[in-house]
N, C-alpha and C. Protein backbone atom coordinates (compact mmCIF):
# COMPACT_ATOMS: atom_id res chain seq x y z
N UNK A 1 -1.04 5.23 12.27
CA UNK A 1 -1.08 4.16 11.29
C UNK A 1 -2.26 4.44 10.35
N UNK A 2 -2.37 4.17 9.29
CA UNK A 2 -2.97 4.67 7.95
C UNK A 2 -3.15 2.98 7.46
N UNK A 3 -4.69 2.40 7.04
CA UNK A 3 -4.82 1.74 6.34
C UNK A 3 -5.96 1.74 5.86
N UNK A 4 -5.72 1.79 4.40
CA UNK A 4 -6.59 1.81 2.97
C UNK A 4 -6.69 0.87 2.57
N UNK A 5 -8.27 0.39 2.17
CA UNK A 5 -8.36 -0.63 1.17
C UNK A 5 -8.99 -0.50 0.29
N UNK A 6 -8.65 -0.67 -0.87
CA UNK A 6 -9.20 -0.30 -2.62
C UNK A 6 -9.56 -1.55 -2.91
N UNK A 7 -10.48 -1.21 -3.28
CA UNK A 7 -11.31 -2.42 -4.64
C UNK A 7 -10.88 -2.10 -6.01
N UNK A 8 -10.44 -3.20 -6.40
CA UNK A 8 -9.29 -2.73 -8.12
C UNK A 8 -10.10 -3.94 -8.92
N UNK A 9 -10.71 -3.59 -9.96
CA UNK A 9 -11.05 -4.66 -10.89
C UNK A 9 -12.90 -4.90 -10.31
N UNK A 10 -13.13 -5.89 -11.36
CA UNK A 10 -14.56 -6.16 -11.87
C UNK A 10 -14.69 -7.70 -10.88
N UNK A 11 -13.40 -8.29 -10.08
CA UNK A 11 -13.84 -9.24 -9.47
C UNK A 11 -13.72 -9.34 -8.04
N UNK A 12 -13.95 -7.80 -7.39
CA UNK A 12 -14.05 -7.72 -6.19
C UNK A 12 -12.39 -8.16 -5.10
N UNK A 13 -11.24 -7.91 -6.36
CA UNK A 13 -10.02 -7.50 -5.79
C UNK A 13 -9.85 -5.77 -5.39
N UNK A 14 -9.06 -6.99 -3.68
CA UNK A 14 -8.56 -5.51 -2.87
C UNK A 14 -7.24 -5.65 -2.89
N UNK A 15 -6.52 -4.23 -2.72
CA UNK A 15 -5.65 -4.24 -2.41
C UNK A 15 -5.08 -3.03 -1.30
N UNK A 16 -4.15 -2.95 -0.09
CA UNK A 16 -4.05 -2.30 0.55
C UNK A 16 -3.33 -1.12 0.94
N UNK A 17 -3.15 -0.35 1.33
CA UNK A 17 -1.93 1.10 1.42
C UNK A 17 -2.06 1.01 2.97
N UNK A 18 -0.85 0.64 3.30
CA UNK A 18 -0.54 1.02 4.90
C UNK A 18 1.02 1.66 4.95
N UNK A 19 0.45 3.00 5.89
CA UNK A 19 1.23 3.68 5.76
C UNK A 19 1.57 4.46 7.26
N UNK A 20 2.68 5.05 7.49
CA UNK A 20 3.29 5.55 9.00
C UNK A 20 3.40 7.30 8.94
N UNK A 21 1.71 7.64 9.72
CA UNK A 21 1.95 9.09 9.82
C UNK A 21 3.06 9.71 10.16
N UNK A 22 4.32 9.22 11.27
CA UNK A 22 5.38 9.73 11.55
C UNK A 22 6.80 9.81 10.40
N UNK A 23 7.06 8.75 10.32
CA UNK A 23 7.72 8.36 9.45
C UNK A 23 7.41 8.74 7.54
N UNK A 24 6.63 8.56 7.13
CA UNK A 24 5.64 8.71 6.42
C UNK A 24 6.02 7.72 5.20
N UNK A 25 6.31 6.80 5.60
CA UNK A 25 6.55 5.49 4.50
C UNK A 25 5.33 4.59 4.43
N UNK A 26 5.44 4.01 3.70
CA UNK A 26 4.01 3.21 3.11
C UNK A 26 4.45 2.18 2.14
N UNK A 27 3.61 1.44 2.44
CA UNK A 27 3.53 0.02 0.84
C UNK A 27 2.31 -0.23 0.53
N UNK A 28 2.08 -0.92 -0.03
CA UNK A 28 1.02 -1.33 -1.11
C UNK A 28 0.98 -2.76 -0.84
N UNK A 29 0.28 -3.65 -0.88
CA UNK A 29 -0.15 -4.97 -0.57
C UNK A 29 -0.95 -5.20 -1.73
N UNK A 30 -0.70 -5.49 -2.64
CA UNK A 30 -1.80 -6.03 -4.07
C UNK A 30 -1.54 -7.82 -4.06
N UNK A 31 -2.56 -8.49 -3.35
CA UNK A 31 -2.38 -10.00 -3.24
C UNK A 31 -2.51 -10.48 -4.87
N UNK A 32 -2.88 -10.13 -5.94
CA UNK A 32 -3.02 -10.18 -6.88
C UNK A 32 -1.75 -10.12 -7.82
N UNK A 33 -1.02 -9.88 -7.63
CA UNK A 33 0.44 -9.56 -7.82
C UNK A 33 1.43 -10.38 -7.08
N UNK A 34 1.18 -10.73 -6.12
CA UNK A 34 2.02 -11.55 -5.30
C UNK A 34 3.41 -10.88 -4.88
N UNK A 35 2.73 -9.43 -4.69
CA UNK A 35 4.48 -8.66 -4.85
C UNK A 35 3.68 -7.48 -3.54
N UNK A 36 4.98 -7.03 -2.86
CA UNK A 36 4.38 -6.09 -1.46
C UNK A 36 5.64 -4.96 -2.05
N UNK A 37 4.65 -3.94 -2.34
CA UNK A 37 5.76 -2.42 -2.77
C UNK A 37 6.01 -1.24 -1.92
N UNK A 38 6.79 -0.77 -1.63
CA UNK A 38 7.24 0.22 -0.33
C UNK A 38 7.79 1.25 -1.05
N UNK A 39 7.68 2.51 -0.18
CA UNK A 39 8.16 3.95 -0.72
C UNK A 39 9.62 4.08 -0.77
N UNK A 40 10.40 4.46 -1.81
CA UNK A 40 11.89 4.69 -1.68
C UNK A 40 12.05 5.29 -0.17
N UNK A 41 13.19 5.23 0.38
CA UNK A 41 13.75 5.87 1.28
C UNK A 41 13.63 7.44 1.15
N UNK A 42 14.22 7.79 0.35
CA UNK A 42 13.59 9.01 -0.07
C UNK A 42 12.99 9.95 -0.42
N UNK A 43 11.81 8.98 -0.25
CA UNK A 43 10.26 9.72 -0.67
C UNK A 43 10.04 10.20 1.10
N UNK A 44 10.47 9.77 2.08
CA UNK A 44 10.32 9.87 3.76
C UNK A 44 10.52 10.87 4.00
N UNK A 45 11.69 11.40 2.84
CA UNK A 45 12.59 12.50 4.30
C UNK A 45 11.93 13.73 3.99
């Protein structure tokens, strides 16, 4: 398991990358956005 956290911006927003060494899929967690983004299926294989 893989988790990153970035500081994005001038007001001390994070946002996260967790991602599956096996598998090797990942999303993005930007609470700032209110939106959770994941790797195509195809970016895996």
């Amino acid at each position: 398991m893989i988790i990153k956290q970035l500081e994005i911006g001038y007001m001390d927003n994070f946002c996260y990358i967790v991602g599956c060494e096996d598998t090797r899929k990942s999303l993005v967690i930007d609470p700032d956005s209110g939106k959770i983004h994941s790797t195509p299926d195809e970016a895996a294989g």
